[in-house]
N, C-alpha and C. Protein backbone atom coordinates (compact mmCIF):
# COMPACT_ATOMS: atom_id res chain seq x y z
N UNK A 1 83.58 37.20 48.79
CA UNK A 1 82.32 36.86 49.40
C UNK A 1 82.56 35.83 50.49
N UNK A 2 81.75 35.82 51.47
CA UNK A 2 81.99 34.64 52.45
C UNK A 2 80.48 33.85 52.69
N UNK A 3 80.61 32.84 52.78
CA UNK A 3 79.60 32.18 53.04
C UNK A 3 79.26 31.20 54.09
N UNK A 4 78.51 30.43 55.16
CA UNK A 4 78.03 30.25 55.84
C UNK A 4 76.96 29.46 55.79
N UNK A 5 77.03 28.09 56.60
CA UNK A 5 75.82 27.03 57.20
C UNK A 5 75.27 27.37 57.83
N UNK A 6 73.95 27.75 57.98
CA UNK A 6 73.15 27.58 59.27
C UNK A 6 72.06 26.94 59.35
N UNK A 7 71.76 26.25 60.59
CA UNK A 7 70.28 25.52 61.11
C UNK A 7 69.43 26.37 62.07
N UNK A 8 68.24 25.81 61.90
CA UNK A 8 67.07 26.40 62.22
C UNK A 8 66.59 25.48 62.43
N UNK A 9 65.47 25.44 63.64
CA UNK A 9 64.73 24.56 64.11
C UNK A 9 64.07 25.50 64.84
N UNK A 10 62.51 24.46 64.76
CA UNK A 10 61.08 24.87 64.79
C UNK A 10 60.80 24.31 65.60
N UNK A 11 61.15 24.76 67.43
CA UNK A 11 60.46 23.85 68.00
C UNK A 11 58.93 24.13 68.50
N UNK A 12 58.24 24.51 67.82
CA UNK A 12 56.64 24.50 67.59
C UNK A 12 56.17 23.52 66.54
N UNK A 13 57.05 22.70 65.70
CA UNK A 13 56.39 22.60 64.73
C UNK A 13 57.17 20.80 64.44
N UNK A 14 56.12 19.69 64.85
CA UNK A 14 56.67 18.51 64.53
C UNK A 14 57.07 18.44 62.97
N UNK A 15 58.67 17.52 62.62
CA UNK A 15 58.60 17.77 61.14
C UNK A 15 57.73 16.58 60.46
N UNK A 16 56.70 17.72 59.91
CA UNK A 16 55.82 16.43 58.83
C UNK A 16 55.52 15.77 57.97
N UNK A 17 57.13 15.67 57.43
CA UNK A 17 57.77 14.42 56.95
C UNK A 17 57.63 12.77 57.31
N UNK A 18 58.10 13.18 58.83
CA UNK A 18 58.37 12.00 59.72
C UNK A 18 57.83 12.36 61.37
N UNK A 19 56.39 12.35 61.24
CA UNK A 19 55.73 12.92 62.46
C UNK A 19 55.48 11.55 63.25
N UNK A 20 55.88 10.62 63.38
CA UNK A 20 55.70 9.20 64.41
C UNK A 20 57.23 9.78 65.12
N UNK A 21 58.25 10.28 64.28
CA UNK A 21 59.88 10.59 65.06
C UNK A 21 59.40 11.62 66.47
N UNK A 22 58.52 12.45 66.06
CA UNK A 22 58.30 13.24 66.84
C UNK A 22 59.35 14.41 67.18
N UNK A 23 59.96 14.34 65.94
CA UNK A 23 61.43 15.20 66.26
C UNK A 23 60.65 17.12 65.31
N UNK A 24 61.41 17.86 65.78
CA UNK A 24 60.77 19.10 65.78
C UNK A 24 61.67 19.13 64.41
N UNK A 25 61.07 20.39 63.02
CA UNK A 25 61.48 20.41 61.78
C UNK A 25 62.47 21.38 61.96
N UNK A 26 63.18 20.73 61.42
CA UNK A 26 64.39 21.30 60.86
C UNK A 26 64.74 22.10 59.45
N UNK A 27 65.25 23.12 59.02
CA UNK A 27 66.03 23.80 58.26
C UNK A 27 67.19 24.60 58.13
N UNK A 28 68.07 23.67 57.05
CA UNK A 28 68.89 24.19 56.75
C UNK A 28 69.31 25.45 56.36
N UNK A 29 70.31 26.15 55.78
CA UNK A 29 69.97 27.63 55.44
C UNK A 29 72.12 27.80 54.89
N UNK A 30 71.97 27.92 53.34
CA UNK A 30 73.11 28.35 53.41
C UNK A 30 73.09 29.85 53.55
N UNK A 31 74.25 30.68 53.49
CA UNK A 31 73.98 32.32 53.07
C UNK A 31 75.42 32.78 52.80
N UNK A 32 74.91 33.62 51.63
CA UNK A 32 76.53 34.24 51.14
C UNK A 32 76.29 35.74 51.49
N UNK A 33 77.19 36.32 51.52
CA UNK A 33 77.47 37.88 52.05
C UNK A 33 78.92 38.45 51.73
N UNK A 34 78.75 39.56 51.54
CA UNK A 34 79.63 40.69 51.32
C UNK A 34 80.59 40.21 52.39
N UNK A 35 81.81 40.43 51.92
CA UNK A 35 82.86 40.13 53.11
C UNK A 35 84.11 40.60 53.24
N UNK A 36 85.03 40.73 54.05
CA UNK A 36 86.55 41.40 53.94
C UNK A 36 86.81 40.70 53.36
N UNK A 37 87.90 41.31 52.60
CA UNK A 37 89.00 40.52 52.01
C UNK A 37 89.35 39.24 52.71
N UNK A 38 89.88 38.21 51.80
CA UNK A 38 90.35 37.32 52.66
C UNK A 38 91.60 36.41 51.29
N UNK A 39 92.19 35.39 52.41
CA UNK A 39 93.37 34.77 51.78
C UNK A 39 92.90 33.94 50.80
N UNK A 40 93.31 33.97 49.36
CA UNK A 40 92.24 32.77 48.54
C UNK A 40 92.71 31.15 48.64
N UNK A 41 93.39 30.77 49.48
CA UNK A 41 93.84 29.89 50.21
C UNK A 41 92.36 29.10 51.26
N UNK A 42 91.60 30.21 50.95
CA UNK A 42 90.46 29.84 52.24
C UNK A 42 88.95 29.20 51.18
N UNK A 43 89.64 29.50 49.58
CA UNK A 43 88.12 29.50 48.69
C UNK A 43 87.58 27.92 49.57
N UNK A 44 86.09 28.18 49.11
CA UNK A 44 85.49 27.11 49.53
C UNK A 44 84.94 26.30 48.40
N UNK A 45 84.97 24.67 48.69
CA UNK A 45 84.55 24.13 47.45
C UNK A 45 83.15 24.33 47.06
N UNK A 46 82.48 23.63 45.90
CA UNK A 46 81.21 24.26 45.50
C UNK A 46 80.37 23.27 46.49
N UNK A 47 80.61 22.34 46.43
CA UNK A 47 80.12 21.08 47.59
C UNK A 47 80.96 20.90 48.80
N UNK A 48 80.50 20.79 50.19
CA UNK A 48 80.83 20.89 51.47
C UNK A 48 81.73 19.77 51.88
N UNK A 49 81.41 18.51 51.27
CA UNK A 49 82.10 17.36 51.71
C UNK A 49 81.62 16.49 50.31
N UNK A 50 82.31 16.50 49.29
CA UNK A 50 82.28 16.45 47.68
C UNK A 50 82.36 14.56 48.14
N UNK A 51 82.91 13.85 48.49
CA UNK A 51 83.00 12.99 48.68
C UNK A 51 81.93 12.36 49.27
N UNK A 52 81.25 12.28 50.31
CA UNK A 52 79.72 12.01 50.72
C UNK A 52 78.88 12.45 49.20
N UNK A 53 78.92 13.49 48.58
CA UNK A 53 77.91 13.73 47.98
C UNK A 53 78.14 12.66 46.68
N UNK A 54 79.23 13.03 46.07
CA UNK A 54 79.96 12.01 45.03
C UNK A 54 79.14 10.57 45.04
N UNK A 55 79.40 10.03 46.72
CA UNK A 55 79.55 8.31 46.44
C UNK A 55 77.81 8.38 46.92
N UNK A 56 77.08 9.00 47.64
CA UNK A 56 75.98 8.94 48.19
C UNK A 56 74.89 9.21 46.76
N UNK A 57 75.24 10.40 46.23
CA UNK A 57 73.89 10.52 44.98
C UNK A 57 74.75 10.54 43.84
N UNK A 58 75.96 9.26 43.35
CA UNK A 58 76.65 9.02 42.38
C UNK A 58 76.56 10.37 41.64
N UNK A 59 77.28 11.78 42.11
CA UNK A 59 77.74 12.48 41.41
C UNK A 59 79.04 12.71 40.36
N UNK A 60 78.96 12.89 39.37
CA UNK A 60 80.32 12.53 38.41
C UNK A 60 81.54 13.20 39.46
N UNK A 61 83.16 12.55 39.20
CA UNK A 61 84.08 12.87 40.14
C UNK A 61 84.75 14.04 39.92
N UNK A 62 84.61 14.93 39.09
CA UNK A 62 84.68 16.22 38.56
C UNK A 62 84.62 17.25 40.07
N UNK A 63 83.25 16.79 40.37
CA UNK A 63 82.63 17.91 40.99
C UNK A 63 83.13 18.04 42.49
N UNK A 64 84.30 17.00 42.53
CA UNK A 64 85.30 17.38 44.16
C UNK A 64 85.96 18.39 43.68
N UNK A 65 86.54 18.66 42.77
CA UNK A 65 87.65 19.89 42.08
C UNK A 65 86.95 21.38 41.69
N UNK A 66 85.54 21.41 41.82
CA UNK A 66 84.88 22.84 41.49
C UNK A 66 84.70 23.66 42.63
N UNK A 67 85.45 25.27 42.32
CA UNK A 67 85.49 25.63 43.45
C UNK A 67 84.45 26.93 43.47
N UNK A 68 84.62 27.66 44.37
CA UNK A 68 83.65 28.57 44.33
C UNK A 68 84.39 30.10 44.40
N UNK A 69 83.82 31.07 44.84
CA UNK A 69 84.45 32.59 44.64
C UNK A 69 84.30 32.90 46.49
N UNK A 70 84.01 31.94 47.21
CA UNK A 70 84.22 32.60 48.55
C UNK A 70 84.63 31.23 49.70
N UNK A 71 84.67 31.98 50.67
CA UNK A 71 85.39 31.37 51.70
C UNK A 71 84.57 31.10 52.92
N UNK A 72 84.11 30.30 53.20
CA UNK A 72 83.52 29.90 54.60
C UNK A 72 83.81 30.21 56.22
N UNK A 73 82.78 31.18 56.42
CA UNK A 73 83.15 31.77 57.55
C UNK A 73 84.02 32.70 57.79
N UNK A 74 83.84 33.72 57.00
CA UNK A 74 85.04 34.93 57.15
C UNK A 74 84.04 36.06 57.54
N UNK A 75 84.32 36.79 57.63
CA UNK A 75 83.79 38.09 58.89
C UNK A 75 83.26 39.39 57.23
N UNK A 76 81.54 39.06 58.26
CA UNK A 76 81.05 40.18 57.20
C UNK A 76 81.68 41.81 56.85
N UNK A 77 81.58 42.12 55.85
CA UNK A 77 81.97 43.31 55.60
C UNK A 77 81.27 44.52 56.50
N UNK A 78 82.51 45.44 56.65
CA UNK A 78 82.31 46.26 57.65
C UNK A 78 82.10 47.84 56.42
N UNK A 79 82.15 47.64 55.18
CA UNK A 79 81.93 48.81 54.44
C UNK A 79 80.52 49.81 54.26
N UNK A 80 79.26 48.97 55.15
CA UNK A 80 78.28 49.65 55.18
C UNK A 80 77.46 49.28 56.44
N UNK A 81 76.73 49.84 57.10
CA UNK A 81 75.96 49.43 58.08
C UNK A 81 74.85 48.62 57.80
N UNK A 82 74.18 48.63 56.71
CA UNK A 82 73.11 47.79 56.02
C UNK A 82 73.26 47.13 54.96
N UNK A 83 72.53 45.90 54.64
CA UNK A 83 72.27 45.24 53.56
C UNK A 83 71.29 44.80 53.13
N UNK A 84 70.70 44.86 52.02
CA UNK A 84 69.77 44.42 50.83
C UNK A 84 69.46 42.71 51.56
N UNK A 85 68.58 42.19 52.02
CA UNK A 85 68.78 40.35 52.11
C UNK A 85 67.62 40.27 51.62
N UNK A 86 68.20 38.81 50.59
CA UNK A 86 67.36 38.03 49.48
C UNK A 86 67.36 36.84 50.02
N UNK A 87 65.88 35.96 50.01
CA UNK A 87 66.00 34.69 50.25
C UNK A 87 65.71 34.00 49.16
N UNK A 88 66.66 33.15 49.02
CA UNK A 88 66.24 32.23 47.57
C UNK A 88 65.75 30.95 47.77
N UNK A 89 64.83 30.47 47.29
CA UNK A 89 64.69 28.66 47.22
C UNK A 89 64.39 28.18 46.19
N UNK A 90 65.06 27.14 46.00
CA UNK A 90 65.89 26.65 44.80
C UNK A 90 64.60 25.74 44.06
N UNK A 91 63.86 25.18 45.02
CA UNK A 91 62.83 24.33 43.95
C UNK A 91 62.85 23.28 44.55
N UNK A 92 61.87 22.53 44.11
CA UNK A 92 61.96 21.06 44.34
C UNK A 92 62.73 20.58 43.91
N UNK A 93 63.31 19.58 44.98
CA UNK A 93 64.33 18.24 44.35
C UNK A 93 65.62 19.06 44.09
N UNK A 94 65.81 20.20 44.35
CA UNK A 94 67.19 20.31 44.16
C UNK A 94 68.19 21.00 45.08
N UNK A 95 69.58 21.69 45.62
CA UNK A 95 69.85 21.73 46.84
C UNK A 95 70.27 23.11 46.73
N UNK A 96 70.68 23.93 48.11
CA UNK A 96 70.85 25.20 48.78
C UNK A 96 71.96 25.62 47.80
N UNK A 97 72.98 24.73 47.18
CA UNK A 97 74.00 25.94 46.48
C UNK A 97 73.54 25.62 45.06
N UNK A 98 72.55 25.27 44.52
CA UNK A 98 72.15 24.82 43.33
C UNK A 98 72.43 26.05 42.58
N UNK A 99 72.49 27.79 42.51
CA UNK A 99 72.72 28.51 41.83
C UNK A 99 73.64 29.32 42.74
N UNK A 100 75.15 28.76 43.08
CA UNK A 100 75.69 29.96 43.81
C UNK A 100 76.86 30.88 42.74
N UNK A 101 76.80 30.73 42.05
CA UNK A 101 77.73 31.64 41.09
C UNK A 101 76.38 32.69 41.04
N UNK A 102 75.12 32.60 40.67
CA UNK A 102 74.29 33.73 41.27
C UNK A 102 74.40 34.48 42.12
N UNK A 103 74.61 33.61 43.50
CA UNK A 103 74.31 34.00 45.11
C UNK A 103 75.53 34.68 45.32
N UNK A 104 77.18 34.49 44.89
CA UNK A 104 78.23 34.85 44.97
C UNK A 104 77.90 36.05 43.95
N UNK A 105 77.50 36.57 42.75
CA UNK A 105 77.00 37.97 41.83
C UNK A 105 76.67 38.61 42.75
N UNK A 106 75.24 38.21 43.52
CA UNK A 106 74.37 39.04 44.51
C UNK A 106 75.18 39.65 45.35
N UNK A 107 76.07 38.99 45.91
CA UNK A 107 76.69 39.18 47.39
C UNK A 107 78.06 40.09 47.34
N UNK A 108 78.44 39.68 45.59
CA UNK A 108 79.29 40.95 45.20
C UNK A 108 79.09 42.07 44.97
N UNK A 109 77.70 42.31 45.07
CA UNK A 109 77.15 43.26 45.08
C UNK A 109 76.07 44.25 46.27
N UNK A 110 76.75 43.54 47.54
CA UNK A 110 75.86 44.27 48.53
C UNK A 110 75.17 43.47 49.44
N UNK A 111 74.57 42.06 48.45
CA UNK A 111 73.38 41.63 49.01
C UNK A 111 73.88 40.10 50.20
N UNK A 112 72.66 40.09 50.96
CA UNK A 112 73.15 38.59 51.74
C UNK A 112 72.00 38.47 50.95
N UNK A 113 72.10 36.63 51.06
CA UNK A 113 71.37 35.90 50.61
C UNK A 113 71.23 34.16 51.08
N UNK A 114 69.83 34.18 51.32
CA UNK A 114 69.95 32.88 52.55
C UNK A 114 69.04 32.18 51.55
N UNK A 115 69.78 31.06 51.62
CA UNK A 115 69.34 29.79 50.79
C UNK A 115 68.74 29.07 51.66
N UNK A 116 67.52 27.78 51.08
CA UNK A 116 66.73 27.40 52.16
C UNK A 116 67.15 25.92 51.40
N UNK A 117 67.36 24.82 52.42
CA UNK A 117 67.34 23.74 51.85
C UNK A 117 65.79 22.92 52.84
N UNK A 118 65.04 22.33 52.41
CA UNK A 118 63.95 22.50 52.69
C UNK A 118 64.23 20.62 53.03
N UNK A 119 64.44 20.20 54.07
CA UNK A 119 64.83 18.71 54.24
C UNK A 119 63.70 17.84 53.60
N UNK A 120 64.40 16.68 53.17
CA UNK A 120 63.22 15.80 52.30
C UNK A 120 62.93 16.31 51.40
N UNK A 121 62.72 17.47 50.55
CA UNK A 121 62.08 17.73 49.60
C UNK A 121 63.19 18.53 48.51
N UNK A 122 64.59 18.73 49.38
CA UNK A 122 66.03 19.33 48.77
C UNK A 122 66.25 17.82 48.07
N UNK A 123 67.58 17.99 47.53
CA UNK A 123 68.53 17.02 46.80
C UNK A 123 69.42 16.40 47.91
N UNK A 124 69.90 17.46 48.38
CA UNK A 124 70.46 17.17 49.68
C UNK A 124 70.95 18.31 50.57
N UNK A 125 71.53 18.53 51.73
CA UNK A 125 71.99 19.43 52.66
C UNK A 125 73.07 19.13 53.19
N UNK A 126 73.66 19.96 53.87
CA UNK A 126 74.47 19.46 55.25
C UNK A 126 74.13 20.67 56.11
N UNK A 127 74.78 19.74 57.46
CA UNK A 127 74.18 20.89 58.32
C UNK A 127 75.32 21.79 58.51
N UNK A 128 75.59 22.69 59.58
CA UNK A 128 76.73 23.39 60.12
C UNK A 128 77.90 22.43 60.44
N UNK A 129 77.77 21.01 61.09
CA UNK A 129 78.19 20.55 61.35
C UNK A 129 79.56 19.50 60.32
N UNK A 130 78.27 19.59 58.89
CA UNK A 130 79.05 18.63 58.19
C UNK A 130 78.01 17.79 57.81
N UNK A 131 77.26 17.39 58.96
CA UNK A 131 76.29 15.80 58.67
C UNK A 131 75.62 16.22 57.48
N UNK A 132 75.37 15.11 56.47
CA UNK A 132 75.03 15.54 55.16
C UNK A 132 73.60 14.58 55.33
N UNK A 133 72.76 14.91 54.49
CA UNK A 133 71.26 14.81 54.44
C UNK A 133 70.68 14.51 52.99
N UNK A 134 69.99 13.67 52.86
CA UNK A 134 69.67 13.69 51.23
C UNK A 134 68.47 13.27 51.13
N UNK A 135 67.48 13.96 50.28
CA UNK A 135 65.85 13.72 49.99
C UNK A 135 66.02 12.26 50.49
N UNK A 136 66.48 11.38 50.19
CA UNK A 136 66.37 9.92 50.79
C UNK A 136 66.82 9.40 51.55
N UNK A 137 67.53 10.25 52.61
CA UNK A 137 68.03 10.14 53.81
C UNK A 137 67.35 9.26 54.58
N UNK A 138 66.06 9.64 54.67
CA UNK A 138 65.18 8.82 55.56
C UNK A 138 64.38 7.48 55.33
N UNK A 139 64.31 7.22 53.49
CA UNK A 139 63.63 6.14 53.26
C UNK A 139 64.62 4.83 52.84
């Protein structure tokens, strides 16, 4: 399976979270998908940058060493012209890979699936970039 960061931004729509910023809303978006083969040299961890998340929302130190069943950014599968896409959101208060041993099932099976991390109201995010984000990022 391969999986993938992406952002989205609303520029119609001040985020109204923090509407004095005047900054347009933002969303995150992980997504896993069917994918070529690839080197398992490439698995990706279950957390993006385990260390920010670790020392930022005192996560136990375990959770730098958990890995996942796919690889970040590898080239969708070319075995069918279409796919099944599921969007999942995880809930309040909690974040975009909160069930990806699910999202990695789904995706072994056909489906993409785009996770929504919903800023301020997730656990936390990162973007494409890396920059990591957390419900209390802002207060």
């Amino acid at each position: 399976m391969g999986t993938k960061y992406l952002l989205f931004v609303d520029k119609k729509r001040i985020d109204p979270f923090y509407p004095e910023t005047k900054a347009n809303r933002e969303v995150t978006v992980r997504v896993w998908y069917p994918a070529k083969k690839f080197n398992q040299n490439l698995i990706s961890k279950y957390l993006k940058n385990p260390t920010i998340v670790i020392k930022e929302l005192n996560f136990p130190q375990f959770y730098s060493t958990i890995e996942t069943h796919s690889a970040e950014n590898i080239p969708l599968s070319n075995d069918v012209e279409t796919f099944p896409v599921l969007i999942y959101n995880h809930g309040w208060c909690e974040h975009f890979g909160h069930n990806t041993i699910l999202m990695e099932e789904l995706a072994s099976h056909g489906y993409i699936i785009f996770s929504i991390a919903h800023h301020c109201e997730a656990k936390f995010s990162f973007y494409p970039d890396e920059k990591f984000i957390s419900k209390d990022f802002y207060h």
